[in-house]
C-alpha atoms as a PDB file:
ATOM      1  CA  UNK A   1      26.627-128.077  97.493  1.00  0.00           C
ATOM      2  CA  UNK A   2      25.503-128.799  93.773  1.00  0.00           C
ATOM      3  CA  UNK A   3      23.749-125.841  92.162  1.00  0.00           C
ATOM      4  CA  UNK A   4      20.598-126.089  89.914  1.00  0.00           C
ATOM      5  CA  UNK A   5      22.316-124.540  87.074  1.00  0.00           C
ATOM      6  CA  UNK A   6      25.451-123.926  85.337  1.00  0.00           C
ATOM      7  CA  UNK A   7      26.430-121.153  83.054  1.00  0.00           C
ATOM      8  CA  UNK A   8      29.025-122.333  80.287  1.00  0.00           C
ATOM      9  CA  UNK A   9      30.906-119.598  78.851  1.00  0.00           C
ATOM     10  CA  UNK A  10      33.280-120.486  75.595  1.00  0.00           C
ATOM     11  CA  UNK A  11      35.240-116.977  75.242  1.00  0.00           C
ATOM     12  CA  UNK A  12      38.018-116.249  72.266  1.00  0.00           C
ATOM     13  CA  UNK A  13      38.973-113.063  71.959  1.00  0.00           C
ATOM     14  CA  UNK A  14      35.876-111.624  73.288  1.00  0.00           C
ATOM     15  CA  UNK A  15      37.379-108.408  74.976  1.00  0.00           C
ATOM     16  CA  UNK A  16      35.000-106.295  74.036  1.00  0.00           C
ATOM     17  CA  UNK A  17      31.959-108.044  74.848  1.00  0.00           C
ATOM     18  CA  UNK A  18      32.924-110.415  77.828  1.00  0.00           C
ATOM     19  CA  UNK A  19      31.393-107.662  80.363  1.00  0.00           C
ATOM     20  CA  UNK A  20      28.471-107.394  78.656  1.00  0.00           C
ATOM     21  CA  UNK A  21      27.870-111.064  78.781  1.00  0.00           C
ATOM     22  CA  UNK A  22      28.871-111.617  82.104  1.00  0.00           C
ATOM     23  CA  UNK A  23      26.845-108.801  83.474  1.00  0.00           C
ATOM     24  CA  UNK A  24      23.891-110.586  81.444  1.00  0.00           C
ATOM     25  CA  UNK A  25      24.133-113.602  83.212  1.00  0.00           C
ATOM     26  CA  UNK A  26      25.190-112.430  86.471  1.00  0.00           C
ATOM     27  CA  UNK A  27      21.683-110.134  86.600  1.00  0.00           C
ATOM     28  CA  UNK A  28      19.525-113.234  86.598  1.00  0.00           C
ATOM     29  CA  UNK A  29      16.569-113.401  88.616  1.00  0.00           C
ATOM     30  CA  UNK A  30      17.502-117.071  89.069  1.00  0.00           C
ATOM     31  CA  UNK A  31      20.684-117.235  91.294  1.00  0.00           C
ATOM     32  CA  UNK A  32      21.258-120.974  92.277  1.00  0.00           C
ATOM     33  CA  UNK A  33      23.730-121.184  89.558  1.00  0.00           C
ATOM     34  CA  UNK A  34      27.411-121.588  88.598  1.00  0.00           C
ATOM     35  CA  UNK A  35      29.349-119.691  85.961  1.00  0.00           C
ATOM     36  CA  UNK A  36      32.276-120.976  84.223  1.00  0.00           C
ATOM     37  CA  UNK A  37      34.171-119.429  82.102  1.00  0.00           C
ATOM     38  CA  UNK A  38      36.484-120.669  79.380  1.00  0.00           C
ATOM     39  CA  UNK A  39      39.060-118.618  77.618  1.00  0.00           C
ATOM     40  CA  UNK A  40      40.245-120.411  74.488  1.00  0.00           C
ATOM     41  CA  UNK A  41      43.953-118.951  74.749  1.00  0.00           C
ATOM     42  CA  UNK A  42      42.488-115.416  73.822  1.00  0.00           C
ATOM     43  CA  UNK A  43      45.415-113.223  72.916  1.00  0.00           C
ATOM     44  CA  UNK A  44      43.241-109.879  73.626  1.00  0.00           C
ATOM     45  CA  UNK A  45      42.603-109.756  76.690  1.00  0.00           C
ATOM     46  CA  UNK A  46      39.494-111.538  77.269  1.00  0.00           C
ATOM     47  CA  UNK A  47      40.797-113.877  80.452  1.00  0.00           C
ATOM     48  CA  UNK A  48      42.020-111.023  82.366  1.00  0.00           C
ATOM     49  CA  UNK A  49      38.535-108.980  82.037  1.00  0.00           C
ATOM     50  CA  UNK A  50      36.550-112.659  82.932  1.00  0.00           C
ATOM     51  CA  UNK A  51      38.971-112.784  86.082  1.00  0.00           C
ATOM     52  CA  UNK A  52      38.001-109.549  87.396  1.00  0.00           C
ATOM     53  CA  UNK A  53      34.394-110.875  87.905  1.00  0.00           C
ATOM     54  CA  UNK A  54      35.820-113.807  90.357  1.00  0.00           C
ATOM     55  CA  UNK A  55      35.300-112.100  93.537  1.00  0.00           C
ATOM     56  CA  UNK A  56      31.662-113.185  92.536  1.00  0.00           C
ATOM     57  CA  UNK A  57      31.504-116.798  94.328  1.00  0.00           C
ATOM     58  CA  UNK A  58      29.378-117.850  91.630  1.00  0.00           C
ATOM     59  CA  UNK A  59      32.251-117.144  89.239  1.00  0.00           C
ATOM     60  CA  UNK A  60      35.173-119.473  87.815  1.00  0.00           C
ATOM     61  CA  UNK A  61      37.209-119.170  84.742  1.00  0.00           C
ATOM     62  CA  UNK A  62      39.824-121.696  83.189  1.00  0.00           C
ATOM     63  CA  UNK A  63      41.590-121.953  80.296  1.00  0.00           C
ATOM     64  CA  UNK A  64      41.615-124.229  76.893  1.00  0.00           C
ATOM     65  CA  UNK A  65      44.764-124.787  75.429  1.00  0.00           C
ATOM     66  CA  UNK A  66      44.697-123.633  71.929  1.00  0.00           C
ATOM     67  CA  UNK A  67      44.074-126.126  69.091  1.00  0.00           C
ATOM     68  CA  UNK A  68      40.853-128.747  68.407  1.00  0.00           C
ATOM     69  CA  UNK A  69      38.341-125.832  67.202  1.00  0.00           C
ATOM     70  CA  UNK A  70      36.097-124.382  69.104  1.00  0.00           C
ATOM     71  CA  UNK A  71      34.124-127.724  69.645  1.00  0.00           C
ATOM     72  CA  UNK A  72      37.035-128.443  72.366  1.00  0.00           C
ATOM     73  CA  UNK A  73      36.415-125.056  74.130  1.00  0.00           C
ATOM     74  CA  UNK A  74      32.917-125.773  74.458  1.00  0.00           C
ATOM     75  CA  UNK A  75      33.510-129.835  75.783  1.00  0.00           C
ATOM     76  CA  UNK A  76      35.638-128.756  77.981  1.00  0.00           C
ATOM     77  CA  UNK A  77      33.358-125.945  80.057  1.00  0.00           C
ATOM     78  CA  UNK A  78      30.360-128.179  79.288  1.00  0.00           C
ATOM     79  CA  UNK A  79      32.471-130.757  81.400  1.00  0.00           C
ATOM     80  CA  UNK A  80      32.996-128.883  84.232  1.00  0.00           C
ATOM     81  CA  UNK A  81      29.722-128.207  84.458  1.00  0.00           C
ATOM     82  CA  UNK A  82      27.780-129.737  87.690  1.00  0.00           C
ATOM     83  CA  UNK A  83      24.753-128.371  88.081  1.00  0.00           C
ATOM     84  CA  UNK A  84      21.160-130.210  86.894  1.00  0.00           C
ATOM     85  CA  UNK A  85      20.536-128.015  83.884  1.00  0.00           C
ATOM     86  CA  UNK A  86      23.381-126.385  81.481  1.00  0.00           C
ATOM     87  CA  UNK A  87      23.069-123.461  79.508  1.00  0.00           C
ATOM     88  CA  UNK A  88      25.837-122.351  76.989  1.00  0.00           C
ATOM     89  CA  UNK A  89      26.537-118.422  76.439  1.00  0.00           C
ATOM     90  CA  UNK A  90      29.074-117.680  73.680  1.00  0.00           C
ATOM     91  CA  UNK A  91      31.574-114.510  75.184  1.00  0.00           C
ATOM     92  CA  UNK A  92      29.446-112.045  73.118  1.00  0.00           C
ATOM     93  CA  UNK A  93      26.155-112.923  73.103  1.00  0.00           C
ATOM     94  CA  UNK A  94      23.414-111.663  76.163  1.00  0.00           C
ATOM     95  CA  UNK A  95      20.444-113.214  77.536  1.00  0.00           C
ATOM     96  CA  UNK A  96      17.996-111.375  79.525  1.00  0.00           C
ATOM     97  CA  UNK A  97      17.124-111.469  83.407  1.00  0.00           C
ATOM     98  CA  UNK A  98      14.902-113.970  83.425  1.00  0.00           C
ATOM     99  CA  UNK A  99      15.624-116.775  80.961  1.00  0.00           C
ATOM    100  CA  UNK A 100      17.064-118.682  83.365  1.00  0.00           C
ATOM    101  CA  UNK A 101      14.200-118.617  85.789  1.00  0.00           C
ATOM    102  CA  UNK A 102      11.471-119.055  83.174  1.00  0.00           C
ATOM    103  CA  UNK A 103      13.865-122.240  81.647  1.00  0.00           C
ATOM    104  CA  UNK A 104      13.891-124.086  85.114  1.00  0.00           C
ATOM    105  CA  UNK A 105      10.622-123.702  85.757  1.00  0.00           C
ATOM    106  CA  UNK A 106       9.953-125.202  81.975  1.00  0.00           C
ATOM    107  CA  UNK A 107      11.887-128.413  82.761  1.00  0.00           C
ATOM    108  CA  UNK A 108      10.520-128.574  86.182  1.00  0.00           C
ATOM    109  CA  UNK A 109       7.612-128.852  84.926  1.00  0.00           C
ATOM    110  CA  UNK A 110       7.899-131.114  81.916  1.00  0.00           C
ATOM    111  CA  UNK A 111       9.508-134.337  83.014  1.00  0.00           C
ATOM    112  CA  UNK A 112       9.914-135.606  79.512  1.00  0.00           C
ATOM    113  CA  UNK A 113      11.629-132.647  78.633  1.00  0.00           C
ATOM    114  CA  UNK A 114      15.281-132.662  78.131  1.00  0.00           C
ATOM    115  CA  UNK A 115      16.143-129.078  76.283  1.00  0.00           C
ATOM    116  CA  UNK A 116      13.891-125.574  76.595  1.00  0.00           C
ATOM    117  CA  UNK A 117      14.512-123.033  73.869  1.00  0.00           C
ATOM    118  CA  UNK A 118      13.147-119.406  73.787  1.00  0.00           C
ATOM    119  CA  UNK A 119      12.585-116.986  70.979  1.00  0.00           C
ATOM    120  CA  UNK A 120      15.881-114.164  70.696  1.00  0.00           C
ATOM    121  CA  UNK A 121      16.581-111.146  69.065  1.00  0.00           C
ATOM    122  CA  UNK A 122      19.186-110.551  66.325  1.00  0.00           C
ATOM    123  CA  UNK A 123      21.894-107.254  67.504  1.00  0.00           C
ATOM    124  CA  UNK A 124      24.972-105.631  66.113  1.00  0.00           C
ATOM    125  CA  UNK A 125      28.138-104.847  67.345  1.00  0.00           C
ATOM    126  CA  UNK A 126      26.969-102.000  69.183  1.00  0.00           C
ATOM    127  CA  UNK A 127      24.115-103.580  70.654  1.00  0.00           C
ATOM    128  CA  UNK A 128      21.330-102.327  68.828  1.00  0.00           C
ATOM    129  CA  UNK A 129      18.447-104.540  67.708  1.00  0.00           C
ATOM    130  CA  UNK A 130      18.652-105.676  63.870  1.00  0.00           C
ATOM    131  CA  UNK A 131      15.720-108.333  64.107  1.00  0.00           C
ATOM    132  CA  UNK A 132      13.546-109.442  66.644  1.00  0.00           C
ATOM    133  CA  UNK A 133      11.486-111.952  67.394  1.00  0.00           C
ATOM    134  CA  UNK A 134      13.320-115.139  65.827  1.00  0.00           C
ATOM    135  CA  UNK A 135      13.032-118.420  66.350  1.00  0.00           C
ATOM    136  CA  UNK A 136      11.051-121.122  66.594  1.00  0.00           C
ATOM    137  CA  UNK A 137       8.110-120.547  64.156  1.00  0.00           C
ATOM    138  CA  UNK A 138       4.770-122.011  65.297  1.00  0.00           C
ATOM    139  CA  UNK A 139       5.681-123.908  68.314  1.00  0.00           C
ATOM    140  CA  UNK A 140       4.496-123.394  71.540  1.00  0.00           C
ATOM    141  CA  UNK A 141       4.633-125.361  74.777  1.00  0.00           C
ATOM    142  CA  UNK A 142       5.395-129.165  74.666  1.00  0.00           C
ATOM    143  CA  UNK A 143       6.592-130.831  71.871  1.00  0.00           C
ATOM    144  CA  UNK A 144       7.634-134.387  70.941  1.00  0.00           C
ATOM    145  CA  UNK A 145      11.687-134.514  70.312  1.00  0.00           C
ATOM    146  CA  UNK A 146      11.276-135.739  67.057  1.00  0.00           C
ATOM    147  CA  UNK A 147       8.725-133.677  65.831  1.00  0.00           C
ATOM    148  CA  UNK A 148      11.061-130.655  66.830  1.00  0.00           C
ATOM    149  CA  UNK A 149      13.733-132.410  64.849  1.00  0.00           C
ATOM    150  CA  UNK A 150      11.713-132.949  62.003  1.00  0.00           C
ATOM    151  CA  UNK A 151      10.250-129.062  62.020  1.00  0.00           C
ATOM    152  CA  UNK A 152      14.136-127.939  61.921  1.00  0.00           C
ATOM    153  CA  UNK A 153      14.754-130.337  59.228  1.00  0.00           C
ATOM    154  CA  UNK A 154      11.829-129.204  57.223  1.00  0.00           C
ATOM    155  CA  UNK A 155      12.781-125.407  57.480  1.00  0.00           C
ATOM    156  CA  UNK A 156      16.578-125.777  57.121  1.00  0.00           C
ATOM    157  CA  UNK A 157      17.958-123.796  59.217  1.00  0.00           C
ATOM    158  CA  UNK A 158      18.197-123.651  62.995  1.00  0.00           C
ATOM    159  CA  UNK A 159      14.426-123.200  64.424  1.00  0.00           C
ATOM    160  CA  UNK A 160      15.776-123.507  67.935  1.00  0.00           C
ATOM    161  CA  UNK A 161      18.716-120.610  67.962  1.00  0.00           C
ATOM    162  CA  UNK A 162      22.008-120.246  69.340  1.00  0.00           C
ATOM    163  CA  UNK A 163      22.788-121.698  72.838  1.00  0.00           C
ATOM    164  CA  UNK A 164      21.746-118.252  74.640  1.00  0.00           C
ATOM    165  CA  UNK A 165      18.411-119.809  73.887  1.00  0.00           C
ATOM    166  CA  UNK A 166      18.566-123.092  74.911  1.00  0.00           C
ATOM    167  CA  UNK A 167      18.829-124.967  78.557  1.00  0.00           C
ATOM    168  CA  UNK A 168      19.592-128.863  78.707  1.00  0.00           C
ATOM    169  CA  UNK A 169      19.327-131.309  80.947  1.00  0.00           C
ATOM    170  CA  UNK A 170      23.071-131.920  81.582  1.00  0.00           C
ATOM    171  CA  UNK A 171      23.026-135.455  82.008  1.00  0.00           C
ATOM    172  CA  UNK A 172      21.455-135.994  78.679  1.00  0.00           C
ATOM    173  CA  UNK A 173      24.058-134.014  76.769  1.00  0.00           C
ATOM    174  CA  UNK A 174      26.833-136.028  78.796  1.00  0.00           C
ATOM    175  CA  UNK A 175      24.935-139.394  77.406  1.00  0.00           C
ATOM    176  CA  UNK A 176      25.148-138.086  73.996  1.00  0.00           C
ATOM    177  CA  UNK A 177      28.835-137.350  73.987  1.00  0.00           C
ATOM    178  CA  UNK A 178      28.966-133.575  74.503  1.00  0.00           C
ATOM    179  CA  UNK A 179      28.928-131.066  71.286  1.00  0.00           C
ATOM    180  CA  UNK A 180      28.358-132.980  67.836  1.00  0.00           C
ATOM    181  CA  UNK A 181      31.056-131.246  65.554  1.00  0.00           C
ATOM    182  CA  UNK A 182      30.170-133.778  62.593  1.00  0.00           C
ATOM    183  CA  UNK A 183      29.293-130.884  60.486  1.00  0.00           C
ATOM    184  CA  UNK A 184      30.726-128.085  62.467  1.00  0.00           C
ATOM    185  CA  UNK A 185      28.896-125.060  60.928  1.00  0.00           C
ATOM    186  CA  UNK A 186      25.875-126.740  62.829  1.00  0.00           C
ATOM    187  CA  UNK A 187      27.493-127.460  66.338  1.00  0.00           C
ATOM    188  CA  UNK A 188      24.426-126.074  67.760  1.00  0.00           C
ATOM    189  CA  UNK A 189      21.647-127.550  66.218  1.00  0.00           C
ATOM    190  CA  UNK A 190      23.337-131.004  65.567  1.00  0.00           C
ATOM    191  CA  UNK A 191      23.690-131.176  69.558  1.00  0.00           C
ATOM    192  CA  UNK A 192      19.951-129.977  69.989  1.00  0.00           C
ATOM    193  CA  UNK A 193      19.054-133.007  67.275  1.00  0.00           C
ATOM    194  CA  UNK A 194      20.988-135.719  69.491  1.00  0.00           C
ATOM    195  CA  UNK A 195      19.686-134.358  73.360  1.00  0.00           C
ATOM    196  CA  UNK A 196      15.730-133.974  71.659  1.00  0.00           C
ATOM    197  CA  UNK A 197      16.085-138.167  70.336  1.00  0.00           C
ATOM    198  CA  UNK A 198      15.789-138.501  74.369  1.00  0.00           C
ATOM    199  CA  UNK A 199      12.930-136.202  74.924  1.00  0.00           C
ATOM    200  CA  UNK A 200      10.554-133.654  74.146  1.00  0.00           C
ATOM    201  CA  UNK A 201      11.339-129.591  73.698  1.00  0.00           C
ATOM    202  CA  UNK A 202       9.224-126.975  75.738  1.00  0.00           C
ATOM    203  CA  UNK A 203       9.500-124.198  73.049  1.00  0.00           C
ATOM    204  CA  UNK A 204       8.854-120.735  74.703  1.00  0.00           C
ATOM    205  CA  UNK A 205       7.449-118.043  72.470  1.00  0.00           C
ATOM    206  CA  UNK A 206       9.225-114.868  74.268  1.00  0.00           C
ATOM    207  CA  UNK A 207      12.394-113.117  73.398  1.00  0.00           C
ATOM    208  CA  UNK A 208      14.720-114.386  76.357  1.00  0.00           C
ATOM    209  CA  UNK A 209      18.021-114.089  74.227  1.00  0.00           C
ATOM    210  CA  UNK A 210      20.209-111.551  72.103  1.00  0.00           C
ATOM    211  CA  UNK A 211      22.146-113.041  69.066  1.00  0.00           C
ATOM    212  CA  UNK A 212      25.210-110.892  67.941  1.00  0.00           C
ATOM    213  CA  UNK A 213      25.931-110.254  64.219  1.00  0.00           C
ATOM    214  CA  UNK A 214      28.720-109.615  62.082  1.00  0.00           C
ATOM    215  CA  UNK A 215      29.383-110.066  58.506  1.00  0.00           C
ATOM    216  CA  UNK A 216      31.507-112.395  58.262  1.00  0.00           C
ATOM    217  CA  UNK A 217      28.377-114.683  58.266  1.00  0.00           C
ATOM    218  CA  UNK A 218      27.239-114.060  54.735  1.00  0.00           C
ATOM    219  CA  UNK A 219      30.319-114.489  52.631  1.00  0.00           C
ATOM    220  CA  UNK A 220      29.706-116.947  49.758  1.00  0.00           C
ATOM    221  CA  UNK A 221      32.192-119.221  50.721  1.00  0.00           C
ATOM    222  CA  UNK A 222      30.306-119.490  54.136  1.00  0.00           C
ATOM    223  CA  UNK A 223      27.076-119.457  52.158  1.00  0.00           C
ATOM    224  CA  UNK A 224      28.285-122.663  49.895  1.00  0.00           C
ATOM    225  CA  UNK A 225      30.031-124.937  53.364  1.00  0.00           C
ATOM    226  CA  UNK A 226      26.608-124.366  55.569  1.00  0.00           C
ATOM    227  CA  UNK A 227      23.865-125.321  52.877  1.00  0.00           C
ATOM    228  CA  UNK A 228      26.168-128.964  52.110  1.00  0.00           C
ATOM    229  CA  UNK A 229      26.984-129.341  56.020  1.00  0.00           C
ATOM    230  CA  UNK A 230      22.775-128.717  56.461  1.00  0.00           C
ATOM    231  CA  UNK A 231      21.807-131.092  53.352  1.00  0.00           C
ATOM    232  CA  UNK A 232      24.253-133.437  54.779  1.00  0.00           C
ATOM    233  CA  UNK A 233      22.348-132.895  58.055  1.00  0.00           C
ATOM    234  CA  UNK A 234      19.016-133.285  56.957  1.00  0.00           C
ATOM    235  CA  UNK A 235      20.660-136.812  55.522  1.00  0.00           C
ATOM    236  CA  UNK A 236      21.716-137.606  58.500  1.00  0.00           C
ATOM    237  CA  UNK A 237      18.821-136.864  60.412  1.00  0.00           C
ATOM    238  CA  UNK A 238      16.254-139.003  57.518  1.00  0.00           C
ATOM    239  CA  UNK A 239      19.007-142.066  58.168  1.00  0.00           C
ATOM    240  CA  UNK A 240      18.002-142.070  62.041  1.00  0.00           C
ATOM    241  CA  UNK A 241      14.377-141.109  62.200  1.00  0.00           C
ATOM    242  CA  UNK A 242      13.011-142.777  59.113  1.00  0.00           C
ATOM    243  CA  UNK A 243       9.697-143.321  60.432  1.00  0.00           C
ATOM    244  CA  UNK A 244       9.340-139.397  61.203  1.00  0.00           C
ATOM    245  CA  UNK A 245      11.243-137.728  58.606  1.00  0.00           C
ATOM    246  CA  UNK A 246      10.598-138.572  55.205  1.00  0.00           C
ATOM    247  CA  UNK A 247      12.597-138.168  52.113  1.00  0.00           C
ATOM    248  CA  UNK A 248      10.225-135.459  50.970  1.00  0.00           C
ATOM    249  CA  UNK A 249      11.074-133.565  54.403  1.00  0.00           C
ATOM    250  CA  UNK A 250      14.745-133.601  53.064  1.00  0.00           C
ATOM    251  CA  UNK A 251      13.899-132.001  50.034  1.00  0.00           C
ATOM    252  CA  UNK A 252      12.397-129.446  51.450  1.00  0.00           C
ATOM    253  CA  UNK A 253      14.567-128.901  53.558  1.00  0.00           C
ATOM    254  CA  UNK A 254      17.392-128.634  51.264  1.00  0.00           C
ATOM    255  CA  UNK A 255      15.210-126.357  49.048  1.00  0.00           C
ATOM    256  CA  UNK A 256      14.945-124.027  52.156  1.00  0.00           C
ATOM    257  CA  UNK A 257      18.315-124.402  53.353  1.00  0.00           C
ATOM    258  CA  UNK A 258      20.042-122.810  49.999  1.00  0.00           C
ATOM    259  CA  UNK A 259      17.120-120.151  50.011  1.00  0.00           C
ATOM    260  CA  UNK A 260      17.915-119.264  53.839  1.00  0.00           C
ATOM    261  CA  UNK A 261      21.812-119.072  52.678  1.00  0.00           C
ATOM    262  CA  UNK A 262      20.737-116.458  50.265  1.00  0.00           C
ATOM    263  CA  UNK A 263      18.461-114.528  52.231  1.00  0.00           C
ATOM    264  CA  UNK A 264      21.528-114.343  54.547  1.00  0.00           C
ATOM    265  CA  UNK A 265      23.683-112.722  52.141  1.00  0.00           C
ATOM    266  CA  UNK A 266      21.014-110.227  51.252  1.00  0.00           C
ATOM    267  CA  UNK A 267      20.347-109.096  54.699  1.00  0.00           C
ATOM    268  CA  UNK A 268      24.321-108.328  55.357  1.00  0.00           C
ATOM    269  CA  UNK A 269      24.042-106.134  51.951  1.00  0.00           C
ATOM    270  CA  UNK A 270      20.902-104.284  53.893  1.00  0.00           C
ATOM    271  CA  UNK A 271      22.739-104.030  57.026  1.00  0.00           C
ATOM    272  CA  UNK A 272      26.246-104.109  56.712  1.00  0.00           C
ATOM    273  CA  UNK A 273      26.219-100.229  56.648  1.00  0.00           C
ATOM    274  CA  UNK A 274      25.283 -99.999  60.039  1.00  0.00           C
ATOM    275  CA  UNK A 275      26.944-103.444  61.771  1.00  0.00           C
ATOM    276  CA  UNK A 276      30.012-101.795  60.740  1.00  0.00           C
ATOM    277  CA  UNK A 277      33.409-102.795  60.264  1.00  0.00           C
ATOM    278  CA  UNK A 278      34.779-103.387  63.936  1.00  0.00           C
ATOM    279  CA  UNK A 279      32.729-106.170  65.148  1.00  0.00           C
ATOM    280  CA  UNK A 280      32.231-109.241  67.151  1.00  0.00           C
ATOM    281  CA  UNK A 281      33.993-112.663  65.851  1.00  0.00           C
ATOM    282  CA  UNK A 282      31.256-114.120  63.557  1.00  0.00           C
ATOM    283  CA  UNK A 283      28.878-117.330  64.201  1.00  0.00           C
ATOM    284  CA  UNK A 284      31.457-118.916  62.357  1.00  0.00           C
ATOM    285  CA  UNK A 285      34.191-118.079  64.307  1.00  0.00           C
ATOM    286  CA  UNK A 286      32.152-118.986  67.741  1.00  0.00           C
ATOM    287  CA  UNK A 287      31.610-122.453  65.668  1.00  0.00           C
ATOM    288  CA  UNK A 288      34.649-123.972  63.735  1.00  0.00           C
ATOM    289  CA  UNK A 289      37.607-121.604  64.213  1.00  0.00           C
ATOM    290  CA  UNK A 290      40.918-123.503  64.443  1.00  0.00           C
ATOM    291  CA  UNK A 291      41.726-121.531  67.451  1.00  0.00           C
END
């Protein structure tokens, strides 16, 4: 029988945090639901620890040859997805017992919906909470798809948060041709931008989500690739809604984008102290490793 939803889960060399995940999702109060798993030819581990949790019917894990970036580790469990709604959950990264529940009932509810996105928290490598409360500033309840995409423009960065936070309708992401890896640094939000041209977002104000840190993500190189792949996004985005986004929306934008790139570095100088040095693969490495 078809389940409501499936859980997508993109592991590389997640060892030490696929239990944590998998426990997250498997404690949902919502339990008509699949779980995938896809190990991206991890060479710690990680597939024999997401195997142990297969006596759990719910439970399936595969395996991604190695090669195409993490983009093709994330088709490829997207695609074997069958339930109605489709929620993505990178190997180290938890969301909390009721996200799934409160998400269904969102799209249930909202016909014109096609993606729900909750507020998360921000944790380190050992779990503990950095930042909380992030995400999707001022919105609240229904919003017009374009209007989301022209709020995310406008602050440049991503407003709606990592996949944790976010629930699609799965058909819609199959009709825009999976996981946009144009500008892979922004996998995530460039997919979010696509699935909300076909509908509107319920944006829900709780923390539903935890967001795992390391420092990888503020190195300047990192700092220089994701302000042109977001300018080059915010582009993008003015080409295809012109009568939304304006070329003053870019601007800003872009202005905000480099000044969210710095802030970035400054908060790893505050906290890289206590994220420590043995930590979870970065954002980056959950987004564009050559695997």
């Amino acid at each position: 029988m078809a389940v409501r939803v499936s859980i997508v889960i993109p592991a590389y060399n997640n060892a030490r945090f696929i239990e944590a995940t998998l426990d997250s999702v498997l404690a949902q109060t919502f339990t008509d639901m699949e779980v995938i798993v896809a190990d991206h030819s991890s060479v710690d581990g990680t597939e024999s620890l997401a195997r142990t949790y297969e006596s759990d019917p719910r439970v399936r894990v595969i395996t991604t040859p190695a090669g195409g970036g993490a983009v093709r580790n994330w088709d490829a469990v997207s695609q074997e997805a069958t339930g109605e709604y489709l929620k993505l959950v990178c190997g180290d990264d938890l969301i909390h017992p009721e996200i799934v529940a409160r998400q269904v009932a969102a799209l249930d509810a909202e016909p014109t919906a096609t993606l729900v996105a909750s507020r998360r928290s921000l944790i380190d490598a050992n779990g503990a909470e950095i930042m909380g409360g992030r995400g999707l500033p001022g919105m609240s309840g229904l919003i017009q798809g374009v209007d989301a995409i022209r709020a995310s423009v406008r602050a440049g960065s991503n407003v709606f948060g990592e996949p944790a936070c976010v629930m699609f309708r799965r058909e819609v992401l199959a009709d825009v041709g999976w996981w946009d890896n144009t500008n892979p640094y922004l996998i995530d939000q460039a997919t979010y931008a696509r699935v909300l041209a076909r509908g509107d977002l319920v944006a829900l104000p709780d923390v539903l989500a935890s967001f795992r840190l390391s420092s990888s993500q503020w190195s300047v190189e990192l700092m220089r690739s994701q302000f042109t792949q977001a300018a080059a996004f915010h582009r993008l985005m003015r080409a295809e809604h012109a009568t939304t986004i304006s070329a003053a929306d870019v601007v800003v934008g872009d202005t905000r984008a480099r000044l969210v790139a710095r802030l970035r570095r400054l908060a790893y100088r505050v906290f890289r102290k206590r994220m420590g040095q043995s930590e979870t693969a970065s954002a980056v490495e959950k987004s564009v490793r050559e695997d």
